[in-house]
C-alpha atoms as a PDB file:
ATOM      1  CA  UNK A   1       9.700 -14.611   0.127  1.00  0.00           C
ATOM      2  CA  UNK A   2       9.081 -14.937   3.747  1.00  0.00           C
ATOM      3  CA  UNK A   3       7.797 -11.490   4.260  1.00  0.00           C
ATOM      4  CA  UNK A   4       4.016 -10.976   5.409  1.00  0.00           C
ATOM      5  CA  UNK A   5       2.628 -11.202   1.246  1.00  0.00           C
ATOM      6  CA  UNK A   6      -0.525  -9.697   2.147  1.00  0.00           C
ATOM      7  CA  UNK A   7       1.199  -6.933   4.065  1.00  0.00           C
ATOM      8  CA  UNK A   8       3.500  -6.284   1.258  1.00  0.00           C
ATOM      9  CA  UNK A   9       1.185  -6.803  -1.763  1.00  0.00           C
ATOM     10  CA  UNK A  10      -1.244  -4.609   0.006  1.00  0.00           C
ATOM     11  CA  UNK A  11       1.595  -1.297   0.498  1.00  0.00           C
ATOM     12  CA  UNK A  12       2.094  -2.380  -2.970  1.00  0.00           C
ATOM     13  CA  UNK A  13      -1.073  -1.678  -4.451  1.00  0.00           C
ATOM     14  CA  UNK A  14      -1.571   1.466  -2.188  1.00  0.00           C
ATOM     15  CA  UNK A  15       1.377   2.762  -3.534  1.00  0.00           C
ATOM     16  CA  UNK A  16       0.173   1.676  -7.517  1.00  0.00           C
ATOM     17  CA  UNK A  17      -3.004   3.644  -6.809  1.00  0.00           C
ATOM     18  CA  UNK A  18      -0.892   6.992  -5.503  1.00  0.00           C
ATOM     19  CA  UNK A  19       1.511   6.614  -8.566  1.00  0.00           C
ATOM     20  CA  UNK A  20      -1.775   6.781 -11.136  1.00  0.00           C
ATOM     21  CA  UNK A  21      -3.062   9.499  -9.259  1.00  0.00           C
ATOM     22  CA  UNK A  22       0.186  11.424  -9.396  1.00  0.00           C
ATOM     23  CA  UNK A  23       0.477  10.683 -12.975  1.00  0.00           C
ATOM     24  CA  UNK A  24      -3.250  12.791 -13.237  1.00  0.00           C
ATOM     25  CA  UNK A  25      -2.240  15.356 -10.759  1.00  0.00           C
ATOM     26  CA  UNK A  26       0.827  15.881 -13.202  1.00  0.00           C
ATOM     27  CA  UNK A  27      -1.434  15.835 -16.466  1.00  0.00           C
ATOM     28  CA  UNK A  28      -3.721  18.373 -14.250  1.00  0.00           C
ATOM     29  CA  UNK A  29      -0.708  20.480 -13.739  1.00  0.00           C
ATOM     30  CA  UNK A  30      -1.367  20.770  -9.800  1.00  0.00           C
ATOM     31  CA  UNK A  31      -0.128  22.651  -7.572  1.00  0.00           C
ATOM     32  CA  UNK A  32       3.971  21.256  -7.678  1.00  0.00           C
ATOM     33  CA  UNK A  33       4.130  20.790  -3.851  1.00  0.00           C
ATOM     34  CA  UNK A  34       0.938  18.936  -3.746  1.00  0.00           C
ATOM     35  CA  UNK A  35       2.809  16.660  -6.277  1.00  0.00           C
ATOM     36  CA  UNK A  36       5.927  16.557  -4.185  1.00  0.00           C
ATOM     37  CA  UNK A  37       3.978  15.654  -0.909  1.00  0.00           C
ATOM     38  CA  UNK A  38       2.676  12.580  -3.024  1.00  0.00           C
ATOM     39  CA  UNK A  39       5.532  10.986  -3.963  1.00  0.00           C
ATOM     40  CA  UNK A  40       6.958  11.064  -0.858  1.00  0.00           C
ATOM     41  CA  UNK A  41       4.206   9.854   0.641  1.00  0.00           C
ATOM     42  CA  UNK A  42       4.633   6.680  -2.145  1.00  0.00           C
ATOM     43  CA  UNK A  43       8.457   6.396  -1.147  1.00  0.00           C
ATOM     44  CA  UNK A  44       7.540   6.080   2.135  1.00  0.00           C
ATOM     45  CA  UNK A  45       4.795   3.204   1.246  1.00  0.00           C
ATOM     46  CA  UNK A  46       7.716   1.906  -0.586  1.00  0.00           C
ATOM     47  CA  UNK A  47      10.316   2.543   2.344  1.00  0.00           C
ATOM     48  CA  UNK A  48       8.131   0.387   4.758  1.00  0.00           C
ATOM     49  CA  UNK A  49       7.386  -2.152   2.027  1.00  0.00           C
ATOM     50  CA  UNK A  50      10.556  -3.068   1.702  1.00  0.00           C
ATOM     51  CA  UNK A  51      11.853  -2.835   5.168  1.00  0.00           C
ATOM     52  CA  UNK A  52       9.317  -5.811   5.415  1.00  0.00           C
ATOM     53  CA  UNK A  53      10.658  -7.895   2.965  1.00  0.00           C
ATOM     54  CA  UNK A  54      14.133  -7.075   4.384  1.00  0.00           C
ATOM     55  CA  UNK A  55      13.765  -7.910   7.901  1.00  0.00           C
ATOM     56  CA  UNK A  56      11.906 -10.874   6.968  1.00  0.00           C
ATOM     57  CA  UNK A  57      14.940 -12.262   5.079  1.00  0.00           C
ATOM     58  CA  UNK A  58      17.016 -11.243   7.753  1.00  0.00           C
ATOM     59  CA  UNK A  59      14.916 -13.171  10.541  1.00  0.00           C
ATOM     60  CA  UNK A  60      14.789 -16.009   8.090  1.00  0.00           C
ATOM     61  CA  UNK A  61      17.097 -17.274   5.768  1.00  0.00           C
ATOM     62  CA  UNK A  62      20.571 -14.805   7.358  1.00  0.00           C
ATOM     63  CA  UNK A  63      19.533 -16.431  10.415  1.00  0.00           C
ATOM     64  CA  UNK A  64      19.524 -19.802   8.845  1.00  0.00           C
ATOM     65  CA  UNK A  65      22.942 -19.051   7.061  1.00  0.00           C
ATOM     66  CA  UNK A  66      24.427 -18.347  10.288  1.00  0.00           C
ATOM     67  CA  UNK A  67      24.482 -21.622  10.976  1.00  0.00           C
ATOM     68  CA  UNK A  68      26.447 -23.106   8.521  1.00  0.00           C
ATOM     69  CA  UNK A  69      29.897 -22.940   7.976  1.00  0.00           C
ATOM     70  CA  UNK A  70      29.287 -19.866   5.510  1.00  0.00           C
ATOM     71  CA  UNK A  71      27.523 -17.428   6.747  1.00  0.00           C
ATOM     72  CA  UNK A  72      29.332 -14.556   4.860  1.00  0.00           C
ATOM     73  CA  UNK A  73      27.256 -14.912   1.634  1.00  0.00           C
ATOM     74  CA  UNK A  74      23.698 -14.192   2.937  1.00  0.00           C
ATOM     75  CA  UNK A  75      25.336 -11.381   5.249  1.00  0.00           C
ATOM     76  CA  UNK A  76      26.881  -9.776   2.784  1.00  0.00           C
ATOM     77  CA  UNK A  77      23.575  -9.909   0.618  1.00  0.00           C
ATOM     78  CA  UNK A  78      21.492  -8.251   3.726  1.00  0.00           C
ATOM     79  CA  UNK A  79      24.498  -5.412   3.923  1.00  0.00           C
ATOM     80  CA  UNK A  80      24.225  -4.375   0.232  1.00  0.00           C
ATOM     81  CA  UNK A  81      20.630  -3.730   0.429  1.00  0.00           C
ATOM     82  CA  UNK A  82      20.657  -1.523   3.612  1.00  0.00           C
END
């Protein structure tokens, strides 16, 4: 991975530690917006997380593969994600 791994380990764990406290917000039954605002707070950890990892690959080894004779593999790959 040529993504930042401190950057994404560290969204990571943030995002570990507001899934656990969902989980007990749940078990509490809170309030359900409260819950709502939560996980999409976590997606949007997530979101960012993996933009990282994406545009890391893309900078990296898509850039790499565009300069061989084929490209079209590690293009393709970068497509099907977004």
């Amino acid at each position: 991975m040529k993504a930042d791994r401190n950057s994404v380990t560290r969204k990571i764990n943030i995002v570990r530690g507001q899934l656990e406290g969902i989980q007990k917000m749940i078990d509490e039954d809170r309030y359900c917006v409260t819950i709502a605002d939560q996980i999409l707070a976590s997606s949007a950890l997530l979101k960012k997380a993996a933009q990282e990892v994406l545009e890391a690959h893309i900078r990296s080894c898509v850039r790499d593969a565009l300069q061989t004779d084929e490209p079209n593999e590690k293009i393709e790959e970068a497509l099907a994600v977004l």
